[in-house]
PDB file of N, CA and C in Angstrom:
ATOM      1  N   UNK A   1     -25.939  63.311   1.747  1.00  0.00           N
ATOM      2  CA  UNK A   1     -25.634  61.975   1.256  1.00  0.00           C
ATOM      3  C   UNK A   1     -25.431  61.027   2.433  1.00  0.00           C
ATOM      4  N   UNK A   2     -24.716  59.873   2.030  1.00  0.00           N
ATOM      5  CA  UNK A   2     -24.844  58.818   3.033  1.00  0.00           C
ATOM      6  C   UNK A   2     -23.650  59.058   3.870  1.00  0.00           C
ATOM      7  N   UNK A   3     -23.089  58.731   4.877  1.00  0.00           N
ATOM      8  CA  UNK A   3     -22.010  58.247   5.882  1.00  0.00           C
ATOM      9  C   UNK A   3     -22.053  57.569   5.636  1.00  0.00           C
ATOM     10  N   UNK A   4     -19.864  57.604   5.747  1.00  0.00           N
ATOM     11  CA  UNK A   4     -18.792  56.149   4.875  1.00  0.00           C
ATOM     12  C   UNK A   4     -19.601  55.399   5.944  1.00  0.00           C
ATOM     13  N   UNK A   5     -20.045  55.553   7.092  1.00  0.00           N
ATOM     14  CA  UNK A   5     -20.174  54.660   8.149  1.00  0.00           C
ATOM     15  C   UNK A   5     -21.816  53.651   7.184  1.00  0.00           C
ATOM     16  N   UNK A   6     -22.462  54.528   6.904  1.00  0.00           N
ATOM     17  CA  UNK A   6     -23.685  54.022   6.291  1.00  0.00           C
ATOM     18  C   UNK A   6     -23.417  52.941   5.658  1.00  0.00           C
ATOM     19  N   UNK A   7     -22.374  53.874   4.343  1.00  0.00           N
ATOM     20  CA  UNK A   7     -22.260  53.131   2.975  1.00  0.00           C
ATOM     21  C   UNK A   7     -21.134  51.661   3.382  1.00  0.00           C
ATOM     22  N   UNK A   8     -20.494  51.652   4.807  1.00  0.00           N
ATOM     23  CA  UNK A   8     -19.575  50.364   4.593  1.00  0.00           C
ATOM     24  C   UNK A   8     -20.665  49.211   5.164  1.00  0.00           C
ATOM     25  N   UNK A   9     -22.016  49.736   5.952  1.00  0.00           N
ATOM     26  CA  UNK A   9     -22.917  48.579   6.265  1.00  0.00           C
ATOM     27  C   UNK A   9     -23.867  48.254   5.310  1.00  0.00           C
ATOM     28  N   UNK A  10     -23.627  49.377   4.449  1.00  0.00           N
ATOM     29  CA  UNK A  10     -24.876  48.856   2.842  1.00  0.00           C
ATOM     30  C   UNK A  10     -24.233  48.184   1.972  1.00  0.00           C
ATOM     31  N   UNK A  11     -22.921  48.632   1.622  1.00  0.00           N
ATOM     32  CA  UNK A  11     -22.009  47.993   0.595  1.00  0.00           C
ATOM     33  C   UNK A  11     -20.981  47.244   0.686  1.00  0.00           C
ATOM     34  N   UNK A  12     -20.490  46.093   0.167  1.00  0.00           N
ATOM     35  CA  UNK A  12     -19.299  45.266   0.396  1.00  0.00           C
ATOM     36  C   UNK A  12     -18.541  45.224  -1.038  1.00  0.00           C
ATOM     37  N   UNK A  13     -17.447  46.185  -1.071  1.00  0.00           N
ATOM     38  CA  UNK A  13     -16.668  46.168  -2.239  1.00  0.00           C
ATOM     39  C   UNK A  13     -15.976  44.950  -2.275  1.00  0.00           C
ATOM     40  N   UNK A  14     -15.584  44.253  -3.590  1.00  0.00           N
ATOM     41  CA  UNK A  14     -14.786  43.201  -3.111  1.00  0.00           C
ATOM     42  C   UNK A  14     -14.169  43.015  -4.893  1.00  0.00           C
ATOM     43  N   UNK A  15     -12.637  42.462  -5.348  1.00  0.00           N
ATOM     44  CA  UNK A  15     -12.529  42.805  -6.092  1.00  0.00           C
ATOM     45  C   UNK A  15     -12.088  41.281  -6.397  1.00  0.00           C
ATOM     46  N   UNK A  16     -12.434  40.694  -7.831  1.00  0.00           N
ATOM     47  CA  UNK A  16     -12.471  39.406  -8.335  1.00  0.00           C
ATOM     48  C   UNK A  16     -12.788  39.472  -9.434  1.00  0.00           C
ATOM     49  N   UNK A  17     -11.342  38.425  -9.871  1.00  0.00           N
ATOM     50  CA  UNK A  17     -10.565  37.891 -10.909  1.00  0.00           C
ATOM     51  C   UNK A  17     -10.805  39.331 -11.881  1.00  0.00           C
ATOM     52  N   UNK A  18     -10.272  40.740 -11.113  1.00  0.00           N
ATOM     53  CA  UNK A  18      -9.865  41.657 -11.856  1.00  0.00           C
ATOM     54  C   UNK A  18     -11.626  42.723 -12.060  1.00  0.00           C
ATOM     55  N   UNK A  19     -12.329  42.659 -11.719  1.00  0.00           N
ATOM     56  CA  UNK A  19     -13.235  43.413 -11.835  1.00  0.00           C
ATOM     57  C   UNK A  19     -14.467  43.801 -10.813  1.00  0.00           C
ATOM     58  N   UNK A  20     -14.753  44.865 -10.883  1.00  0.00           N
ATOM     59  CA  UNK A  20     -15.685  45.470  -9.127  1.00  0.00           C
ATOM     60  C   UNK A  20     -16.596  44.472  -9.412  1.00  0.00           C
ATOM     61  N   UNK A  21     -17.001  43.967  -8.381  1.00  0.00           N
ATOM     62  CA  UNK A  21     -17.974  43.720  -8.154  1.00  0.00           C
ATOM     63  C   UNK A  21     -18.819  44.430  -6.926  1.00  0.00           C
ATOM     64  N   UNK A  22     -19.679  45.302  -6.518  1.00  0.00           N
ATOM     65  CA  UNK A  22     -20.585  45.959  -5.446  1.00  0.00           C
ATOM     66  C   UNK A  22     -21.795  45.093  -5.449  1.00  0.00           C
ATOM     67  N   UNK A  23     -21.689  44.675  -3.842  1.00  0.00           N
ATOM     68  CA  UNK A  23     -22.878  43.582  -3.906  1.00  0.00           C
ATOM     69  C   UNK A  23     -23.362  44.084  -1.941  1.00  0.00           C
ATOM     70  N   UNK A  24     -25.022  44.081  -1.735  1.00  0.00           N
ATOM     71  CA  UNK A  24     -25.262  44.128  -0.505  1.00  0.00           C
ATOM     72  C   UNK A  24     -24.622  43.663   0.375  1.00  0.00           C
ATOM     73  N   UNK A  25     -24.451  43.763   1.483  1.00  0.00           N
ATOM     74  CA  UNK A  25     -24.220  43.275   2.865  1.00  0.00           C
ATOM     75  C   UNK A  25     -25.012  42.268   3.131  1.00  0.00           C
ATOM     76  N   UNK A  26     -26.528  42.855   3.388  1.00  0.00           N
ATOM     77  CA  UNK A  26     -27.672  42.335   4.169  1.00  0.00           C
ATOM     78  C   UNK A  26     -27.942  41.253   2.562  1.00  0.00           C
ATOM     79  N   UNK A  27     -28.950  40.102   3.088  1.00  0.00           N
ATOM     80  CA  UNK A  27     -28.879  38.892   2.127  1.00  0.00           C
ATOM     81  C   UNK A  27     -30.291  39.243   1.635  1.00  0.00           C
ATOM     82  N   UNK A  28     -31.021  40.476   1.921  1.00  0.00           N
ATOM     83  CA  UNK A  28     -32.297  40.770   1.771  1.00  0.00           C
ATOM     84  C   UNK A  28     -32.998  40.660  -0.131  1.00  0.00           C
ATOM     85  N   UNK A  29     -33.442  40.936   0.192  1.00  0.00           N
ATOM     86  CA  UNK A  29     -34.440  41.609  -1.376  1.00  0.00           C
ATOM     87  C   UNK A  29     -33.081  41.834  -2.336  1.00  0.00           C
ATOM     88  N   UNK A  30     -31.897  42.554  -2.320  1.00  0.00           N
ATOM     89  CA  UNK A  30     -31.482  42.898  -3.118  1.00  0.00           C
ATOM     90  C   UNK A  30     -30.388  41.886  -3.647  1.00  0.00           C
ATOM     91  N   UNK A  31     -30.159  40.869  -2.884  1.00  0.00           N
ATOM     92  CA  UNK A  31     -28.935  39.934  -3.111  1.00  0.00           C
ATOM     93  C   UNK A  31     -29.947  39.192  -4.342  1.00  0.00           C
ATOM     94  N   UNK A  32     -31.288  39.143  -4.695  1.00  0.00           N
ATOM     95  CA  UNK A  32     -32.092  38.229  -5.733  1.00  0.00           C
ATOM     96  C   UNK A  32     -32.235  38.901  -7.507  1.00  0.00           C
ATOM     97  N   UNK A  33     -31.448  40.304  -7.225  1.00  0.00           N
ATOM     98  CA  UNK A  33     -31.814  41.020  -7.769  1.00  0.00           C
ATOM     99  C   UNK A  33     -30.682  40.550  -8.887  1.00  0.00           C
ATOM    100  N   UNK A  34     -31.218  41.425 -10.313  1.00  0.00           N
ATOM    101  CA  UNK A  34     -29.891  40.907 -11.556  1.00  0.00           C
ATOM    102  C   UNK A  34     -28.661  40.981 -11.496  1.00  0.00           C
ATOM    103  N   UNK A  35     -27.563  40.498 -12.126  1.00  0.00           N
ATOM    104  CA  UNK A  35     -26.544  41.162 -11.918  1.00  0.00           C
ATOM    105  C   UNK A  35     -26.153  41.718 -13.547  1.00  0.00           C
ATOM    106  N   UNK A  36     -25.929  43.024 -13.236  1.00  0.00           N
ATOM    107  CA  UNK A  36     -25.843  43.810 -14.224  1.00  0.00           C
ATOM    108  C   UNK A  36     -24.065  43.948 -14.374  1.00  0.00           C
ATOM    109  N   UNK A  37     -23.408  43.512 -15.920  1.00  0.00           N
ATOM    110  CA  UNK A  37     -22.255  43.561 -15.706  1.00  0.00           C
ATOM    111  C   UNK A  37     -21.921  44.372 -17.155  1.00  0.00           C
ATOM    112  N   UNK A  38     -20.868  45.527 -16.563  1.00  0.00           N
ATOM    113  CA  UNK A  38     -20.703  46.824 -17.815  1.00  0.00           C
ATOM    114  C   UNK A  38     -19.618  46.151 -17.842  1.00  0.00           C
ATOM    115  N   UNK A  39     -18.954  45.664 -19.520  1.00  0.00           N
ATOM    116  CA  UNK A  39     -17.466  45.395 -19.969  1.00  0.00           C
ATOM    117  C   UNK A  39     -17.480  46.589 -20.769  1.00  0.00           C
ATOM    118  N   UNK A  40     -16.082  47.545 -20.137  1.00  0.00           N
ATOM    119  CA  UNK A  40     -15.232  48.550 -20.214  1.00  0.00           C
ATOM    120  C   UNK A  40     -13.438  48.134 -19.852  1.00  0.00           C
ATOM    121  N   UNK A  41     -12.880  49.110 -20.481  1.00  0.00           N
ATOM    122  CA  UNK A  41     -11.700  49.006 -20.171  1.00  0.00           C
ATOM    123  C   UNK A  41     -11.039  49.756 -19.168  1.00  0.00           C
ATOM    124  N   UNK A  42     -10.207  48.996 -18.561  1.00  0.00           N
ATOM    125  CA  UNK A  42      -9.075  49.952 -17.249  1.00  0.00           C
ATOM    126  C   UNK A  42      -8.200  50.610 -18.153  1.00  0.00           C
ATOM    127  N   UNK A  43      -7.356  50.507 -18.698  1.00  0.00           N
ATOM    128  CA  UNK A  43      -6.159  51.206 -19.065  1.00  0.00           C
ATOM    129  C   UNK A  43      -6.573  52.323 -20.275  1.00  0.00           C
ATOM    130  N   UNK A  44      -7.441  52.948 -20.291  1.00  0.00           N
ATOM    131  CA  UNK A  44      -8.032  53.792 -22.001  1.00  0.00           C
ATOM    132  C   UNK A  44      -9.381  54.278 -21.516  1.00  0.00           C
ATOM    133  N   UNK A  45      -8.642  55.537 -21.791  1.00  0.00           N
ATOM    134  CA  UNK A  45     -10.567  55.949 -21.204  1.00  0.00           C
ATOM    135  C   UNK A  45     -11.601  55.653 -22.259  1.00  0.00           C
ATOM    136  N   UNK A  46     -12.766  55.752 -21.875  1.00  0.00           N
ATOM    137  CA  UNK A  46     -14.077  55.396 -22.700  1.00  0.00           C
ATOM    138  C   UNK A  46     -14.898  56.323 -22.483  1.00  0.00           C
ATOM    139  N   UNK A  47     -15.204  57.432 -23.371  1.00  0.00           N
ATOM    140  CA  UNK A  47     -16.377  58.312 -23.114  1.00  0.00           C
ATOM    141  C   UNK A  47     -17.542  57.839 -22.930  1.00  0.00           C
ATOM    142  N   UNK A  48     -17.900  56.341 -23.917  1.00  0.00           N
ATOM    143  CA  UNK A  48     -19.222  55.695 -23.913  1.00  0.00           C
ATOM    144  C   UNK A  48     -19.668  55.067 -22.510  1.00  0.00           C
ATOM    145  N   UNK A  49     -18.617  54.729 -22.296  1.00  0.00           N
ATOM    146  CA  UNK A  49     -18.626  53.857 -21.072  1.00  0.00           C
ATOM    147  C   UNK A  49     -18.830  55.139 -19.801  1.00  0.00           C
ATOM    148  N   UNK A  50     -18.365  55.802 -19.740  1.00  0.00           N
ATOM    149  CA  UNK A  50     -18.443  56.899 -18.300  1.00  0.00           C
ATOM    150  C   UNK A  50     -20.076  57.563 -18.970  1.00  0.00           C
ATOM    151  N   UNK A  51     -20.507  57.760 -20.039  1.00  0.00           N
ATOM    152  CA  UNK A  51     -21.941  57.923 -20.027  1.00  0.00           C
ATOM    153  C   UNK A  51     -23.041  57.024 -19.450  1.00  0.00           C
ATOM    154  N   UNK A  52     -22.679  55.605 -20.200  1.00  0.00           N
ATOM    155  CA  UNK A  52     -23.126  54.590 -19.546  1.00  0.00           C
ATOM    156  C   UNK A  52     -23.707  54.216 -17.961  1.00  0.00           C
ATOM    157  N   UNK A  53     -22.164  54.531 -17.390  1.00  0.00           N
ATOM    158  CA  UNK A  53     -22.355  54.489 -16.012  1.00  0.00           C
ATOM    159  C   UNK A  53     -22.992  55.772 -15.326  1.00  0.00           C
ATOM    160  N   UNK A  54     -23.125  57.190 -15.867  1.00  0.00           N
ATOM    161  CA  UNK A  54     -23.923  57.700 -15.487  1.00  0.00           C
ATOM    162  C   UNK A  54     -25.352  57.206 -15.912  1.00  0.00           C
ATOM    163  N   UNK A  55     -25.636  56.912 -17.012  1.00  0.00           N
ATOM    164  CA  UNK A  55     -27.050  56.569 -17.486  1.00  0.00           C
ATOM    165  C   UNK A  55     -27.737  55.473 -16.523  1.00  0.00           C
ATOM    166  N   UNK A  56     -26.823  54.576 -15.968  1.00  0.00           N
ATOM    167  CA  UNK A  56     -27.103  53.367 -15.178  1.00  0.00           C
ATOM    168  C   UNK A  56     -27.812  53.561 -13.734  1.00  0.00           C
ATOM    169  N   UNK A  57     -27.201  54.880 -13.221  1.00  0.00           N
ATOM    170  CA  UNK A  57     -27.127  55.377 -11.967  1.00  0.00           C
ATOM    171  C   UNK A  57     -28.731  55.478 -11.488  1.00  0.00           C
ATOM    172  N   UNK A  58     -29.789  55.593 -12.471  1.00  0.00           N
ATOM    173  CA  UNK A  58     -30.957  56.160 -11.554  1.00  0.00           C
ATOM    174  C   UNK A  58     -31.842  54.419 -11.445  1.00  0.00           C
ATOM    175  N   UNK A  59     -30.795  53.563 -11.988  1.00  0.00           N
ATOM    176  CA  UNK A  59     -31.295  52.049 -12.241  1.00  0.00           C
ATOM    177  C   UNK A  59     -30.754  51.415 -11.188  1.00  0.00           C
ATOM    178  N   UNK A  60     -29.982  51.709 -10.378  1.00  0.00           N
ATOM    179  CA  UNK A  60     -29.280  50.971  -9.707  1.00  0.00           C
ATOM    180  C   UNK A  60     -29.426  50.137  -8.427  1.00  0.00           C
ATOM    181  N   UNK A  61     -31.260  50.319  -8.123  1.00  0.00           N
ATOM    182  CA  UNK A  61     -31.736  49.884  -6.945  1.00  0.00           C
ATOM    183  C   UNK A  61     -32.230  48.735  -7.471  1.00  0.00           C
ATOM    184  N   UNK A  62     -32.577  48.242  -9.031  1.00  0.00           N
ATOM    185  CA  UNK A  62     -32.533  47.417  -9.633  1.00  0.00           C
ATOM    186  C   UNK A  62     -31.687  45.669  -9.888  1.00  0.00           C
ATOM    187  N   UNK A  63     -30.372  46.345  -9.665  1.00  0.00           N
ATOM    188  CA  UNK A  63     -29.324  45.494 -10.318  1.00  0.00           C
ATOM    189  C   UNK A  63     -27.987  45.343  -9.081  1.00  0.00           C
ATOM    190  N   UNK A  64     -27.235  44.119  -9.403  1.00  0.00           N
ATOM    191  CA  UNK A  64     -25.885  44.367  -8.414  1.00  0.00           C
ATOM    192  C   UNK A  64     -25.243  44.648  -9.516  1.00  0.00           C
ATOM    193  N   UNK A  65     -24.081  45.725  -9.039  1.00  0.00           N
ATOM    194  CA  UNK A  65     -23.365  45.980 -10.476  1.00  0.00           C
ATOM    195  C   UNK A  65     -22.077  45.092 -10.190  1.00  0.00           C
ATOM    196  N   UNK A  66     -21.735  45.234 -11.697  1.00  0.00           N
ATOM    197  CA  UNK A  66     -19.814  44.745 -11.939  1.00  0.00           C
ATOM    198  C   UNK A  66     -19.761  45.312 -12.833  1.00  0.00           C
ATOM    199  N   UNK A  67     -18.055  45.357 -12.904  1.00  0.00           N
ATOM    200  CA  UNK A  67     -17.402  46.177 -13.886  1.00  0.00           C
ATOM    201  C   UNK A  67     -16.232  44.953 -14.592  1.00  0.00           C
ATOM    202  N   UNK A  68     -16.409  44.652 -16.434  1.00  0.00           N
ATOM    203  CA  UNK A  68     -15.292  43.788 -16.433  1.00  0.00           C
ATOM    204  C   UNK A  68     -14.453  44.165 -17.279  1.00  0.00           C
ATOM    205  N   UNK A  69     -13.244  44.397 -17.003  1.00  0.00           N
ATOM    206  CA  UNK A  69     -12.443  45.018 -17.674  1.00  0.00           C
ATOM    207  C   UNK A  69     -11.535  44.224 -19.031  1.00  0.00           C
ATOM    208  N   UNK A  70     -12.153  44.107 -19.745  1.00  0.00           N
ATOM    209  CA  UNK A  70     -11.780  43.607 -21.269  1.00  0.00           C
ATOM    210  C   UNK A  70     -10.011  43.591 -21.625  1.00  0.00           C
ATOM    211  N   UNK A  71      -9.761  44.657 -21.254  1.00  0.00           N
ATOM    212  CA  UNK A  71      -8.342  44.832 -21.792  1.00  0.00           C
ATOM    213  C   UNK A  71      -7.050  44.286 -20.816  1.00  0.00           C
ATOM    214  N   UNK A  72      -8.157  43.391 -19.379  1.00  0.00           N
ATOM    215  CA  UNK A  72      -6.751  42.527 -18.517  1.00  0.00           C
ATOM    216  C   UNK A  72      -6.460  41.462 -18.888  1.00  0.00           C
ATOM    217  N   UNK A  73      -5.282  41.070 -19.130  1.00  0.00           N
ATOM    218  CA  UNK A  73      -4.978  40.030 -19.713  1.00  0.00           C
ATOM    219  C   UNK A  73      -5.608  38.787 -19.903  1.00  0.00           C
ATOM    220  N   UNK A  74      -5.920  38.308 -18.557  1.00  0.00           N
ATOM    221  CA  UNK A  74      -6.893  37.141 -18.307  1.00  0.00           C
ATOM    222  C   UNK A  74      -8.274  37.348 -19.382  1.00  0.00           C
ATOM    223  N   UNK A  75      -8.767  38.562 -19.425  1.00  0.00           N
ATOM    224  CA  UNK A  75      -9.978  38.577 -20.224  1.00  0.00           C
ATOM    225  C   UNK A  75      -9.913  38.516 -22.185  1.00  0.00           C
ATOM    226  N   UNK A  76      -8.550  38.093 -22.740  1.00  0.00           N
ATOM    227  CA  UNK A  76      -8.934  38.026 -24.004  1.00  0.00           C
ATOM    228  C   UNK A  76     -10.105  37.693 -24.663  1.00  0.00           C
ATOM    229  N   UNK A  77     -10.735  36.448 -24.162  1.00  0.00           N
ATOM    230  CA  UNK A  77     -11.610  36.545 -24.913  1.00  0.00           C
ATOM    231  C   UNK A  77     -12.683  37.640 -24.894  1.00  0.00           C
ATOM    232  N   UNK A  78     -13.143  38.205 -23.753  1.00  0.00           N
ATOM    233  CA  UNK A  78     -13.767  39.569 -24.233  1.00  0.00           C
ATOM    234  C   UNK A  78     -13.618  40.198 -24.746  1.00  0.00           C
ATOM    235  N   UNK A  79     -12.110  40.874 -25.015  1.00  0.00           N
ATOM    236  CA  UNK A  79     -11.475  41.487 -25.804  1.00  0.00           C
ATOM    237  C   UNK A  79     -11.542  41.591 -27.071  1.00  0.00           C
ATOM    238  N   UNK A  80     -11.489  40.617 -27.708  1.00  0.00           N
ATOM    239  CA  UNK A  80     -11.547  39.760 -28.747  1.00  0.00           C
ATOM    240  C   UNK A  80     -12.895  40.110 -29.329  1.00  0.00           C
ATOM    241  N   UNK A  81     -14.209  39.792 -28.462  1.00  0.00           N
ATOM    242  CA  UNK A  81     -15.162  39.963 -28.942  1.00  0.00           C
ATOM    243  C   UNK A  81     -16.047  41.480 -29.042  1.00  0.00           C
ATOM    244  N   UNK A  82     -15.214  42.407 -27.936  1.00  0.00           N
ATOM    245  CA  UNK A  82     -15.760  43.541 -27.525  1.00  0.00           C
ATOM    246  C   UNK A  82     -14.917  44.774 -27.765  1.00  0.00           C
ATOM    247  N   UNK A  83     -13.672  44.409 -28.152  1.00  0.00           N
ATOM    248  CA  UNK A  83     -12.590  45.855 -28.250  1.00  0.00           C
ATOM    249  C   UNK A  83     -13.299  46.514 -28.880  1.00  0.00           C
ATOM    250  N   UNK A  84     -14.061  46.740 -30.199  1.00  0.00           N
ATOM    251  CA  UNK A  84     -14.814  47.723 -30.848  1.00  0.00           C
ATOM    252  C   UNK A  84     -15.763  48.127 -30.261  1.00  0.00           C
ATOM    253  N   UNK A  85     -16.440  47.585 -29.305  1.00  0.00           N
ATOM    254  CA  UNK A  85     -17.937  47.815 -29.030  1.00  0.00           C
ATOM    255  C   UNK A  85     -18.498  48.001 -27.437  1.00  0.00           C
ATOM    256  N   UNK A  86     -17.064  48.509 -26.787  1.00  0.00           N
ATOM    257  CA  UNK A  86     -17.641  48.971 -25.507  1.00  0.00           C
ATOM    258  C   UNK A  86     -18.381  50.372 -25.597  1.00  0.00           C
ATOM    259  N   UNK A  87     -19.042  50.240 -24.228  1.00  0.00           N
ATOM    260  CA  UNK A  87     -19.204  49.623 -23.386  1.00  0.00           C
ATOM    261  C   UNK A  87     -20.855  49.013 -24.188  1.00  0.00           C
ATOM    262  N   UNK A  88     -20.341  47.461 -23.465  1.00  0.00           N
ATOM    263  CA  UNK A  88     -21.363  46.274 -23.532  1.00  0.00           C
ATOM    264  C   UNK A  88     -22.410  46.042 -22.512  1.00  0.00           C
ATOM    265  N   UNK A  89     -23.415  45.595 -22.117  1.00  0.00           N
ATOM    266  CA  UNK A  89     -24.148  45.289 -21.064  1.00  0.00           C
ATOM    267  C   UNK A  89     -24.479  44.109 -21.325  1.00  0.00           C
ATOM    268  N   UNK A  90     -24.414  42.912 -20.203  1.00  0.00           N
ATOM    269  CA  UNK A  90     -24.891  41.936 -20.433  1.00  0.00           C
ATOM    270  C   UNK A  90     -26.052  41.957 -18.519  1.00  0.00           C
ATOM    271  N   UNK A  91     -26.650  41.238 -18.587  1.00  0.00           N
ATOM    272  CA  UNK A  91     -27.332  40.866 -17.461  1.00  0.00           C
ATOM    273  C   UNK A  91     -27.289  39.676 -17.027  1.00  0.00           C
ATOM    274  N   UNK A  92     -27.304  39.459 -16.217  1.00  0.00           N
ATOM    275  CA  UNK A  92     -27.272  37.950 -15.310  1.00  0.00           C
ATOM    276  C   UNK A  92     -26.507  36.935 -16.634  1.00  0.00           C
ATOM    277  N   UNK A  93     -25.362  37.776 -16.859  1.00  0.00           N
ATOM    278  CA  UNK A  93     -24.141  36.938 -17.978  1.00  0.00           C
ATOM    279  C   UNK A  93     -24.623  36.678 -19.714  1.00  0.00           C
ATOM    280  N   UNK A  94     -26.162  37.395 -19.951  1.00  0.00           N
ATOM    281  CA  UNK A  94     -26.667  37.394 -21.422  1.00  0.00           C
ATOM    282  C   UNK A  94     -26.449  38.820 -21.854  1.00  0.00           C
ATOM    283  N   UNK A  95     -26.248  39.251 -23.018  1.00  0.00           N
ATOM    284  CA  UNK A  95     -26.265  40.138 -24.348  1.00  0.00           C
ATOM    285  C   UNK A  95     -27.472  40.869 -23.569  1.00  0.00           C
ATOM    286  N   UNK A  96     -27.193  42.244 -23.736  1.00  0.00           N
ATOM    287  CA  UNK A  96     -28.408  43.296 -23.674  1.00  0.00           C
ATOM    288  C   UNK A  96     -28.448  44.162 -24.648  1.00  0.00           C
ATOM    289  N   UNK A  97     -27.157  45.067 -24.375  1.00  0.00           N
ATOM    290  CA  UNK A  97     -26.781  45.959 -24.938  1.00  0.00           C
ATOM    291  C   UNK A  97     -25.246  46.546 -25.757  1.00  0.00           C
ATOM    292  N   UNK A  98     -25.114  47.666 -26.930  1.00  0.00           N
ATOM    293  CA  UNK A  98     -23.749  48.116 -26.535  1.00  0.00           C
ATOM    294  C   UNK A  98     -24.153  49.233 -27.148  1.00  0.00           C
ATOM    295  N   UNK A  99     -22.805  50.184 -26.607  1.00  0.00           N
ATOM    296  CA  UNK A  99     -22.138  51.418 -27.370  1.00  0.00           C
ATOM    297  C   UNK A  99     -23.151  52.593 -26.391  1.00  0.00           C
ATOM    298  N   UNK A 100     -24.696  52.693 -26.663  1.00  0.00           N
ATOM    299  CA  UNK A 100     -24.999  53.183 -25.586  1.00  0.00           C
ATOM    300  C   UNK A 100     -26.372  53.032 -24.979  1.00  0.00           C
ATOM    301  N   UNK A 101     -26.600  53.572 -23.679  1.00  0.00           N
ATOM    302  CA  UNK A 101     -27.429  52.752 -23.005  1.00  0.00           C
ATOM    303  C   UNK A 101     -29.444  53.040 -23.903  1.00  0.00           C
ATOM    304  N   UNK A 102     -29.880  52.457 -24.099  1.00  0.00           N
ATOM    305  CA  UNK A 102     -31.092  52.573 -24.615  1.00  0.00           C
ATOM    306  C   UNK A 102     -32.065  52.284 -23.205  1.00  0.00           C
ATOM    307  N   UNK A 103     -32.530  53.394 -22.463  1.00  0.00           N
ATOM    308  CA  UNK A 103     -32.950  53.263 -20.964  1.00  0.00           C
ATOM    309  C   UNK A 103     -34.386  52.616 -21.255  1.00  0.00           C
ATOM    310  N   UNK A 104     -35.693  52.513 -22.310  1.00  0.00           N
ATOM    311  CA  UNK A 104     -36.681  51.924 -21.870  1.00  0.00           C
ATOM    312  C   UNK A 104     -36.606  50.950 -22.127  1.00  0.00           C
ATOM    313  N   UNK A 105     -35.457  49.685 -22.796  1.00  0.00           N
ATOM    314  CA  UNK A 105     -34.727  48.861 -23.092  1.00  0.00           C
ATOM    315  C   UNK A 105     -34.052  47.970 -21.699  1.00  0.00           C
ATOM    316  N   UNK A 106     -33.453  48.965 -21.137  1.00  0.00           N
ATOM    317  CA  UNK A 106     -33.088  48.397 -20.117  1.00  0.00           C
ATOM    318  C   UNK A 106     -33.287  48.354 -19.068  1.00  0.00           C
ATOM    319  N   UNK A 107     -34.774  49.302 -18.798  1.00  0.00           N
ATOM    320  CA  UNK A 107     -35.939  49.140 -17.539  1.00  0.00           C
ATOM    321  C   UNK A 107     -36.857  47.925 -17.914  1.00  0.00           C
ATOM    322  N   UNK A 108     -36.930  47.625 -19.246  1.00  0.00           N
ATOM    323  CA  UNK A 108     -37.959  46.372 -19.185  1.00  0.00           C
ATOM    324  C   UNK A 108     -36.828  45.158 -19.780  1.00  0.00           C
ATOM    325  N   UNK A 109     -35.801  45.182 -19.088  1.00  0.00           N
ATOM    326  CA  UNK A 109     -35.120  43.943 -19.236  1.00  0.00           C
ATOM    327  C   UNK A 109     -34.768  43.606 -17.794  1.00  0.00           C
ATOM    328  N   UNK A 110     -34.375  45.043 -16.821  1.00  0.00           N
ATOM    329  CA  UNK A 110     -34.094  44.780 -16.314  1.00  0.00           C
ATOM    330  C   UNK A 110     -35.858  43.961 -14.914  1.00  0.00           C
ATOM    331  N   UNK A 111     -37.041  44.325 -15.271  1.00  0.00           N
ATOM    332  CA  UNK A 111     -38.353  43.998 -14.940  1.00  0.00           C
ATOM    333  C   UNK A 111     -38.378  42.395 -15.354  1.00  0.00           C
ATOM    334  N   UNK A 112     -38.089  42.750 -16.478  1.00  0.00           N
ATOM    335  CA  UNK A 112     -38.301  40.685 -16.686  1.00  0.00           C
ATOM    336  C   UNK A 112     -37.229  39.988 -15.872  1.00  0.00           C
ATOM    337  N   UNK A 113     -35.872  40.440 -15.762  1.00  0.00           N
ATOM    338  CA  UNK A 113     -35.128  39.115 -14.927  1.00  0.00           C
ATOM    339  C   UNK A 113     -35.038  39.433 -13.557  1.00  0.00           C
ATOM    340  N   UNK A 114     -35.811  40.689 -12.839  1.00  0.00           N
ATOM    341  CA  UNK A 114     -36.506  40.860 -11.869  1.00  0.00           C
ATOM    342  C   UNK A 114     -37.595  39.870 -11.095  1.00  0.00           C
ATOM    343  N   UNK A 115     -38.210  39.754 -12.288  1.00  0.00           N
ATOM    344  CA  UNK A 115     -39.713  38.690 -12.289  1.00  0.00           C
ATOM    345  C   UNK A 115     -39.392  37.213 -11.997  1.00  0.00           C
ATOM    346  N   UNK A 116     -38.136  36.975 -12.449  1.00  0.00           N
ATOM    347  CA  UNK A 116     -37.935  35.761 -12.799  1.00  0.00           C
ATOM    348  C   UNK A 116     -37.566  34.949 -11.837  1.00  0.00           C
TER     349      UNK A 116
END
């Protein structure tokens, strides 16, 4: 696998208004790329959601990910709209998906706002 040394010049963790965001370093090819954002919860585990994020994993050269966590206070209104129906996928902040990942669904969604 990679060296932390690798992964701290490929990756810049950075954490805002309560949820990961993992975004390149370098401003290359991948900073243009979608941003793919999974709403899951911190405090309650989610089986759907830890499938999800494995299902996501072989997509991920694709997309910058985030993670938004529904159940922090600040986020009611997600809450509101999503407590039943995590984990959600939206892309570059639109509706994709929920509950679970439908992968040729979300290789040719994630191709069109690729294109775009």
């Amino acid at each position: 696998l990679y060296s932390s040394d690798h992964m701290q010049r490929t990756l810049k963790f950075s954490i805002k208004f309560n949820y990961l965001v993992v975004r390149p370093v370098s401003s290359g090819t991948r900073s243009r790329l979608p941003i793919l954002t999974l709403f899951t919860k911190r405090n309650e585990y989610c089986a759907l959601c830890e499938d999800a994020k494995e299902d996501l994993k072989p997509y991920n050269s694709m997309f910058v990910y985030e993670e938004q966590y529904i159940d922090d206070p600040e986020n009611s209104v997600w809450y509101e709209k999503y407590r039943y129906d995590i984990p959600v996928i939206h892309i570059n902040g639109k509706y994709v998906m929920k509950h679970k990942i439908n992968k040729i669904k979300l290789f040719e969604t994630l191709k069109e706002f690729s294109s775009n």
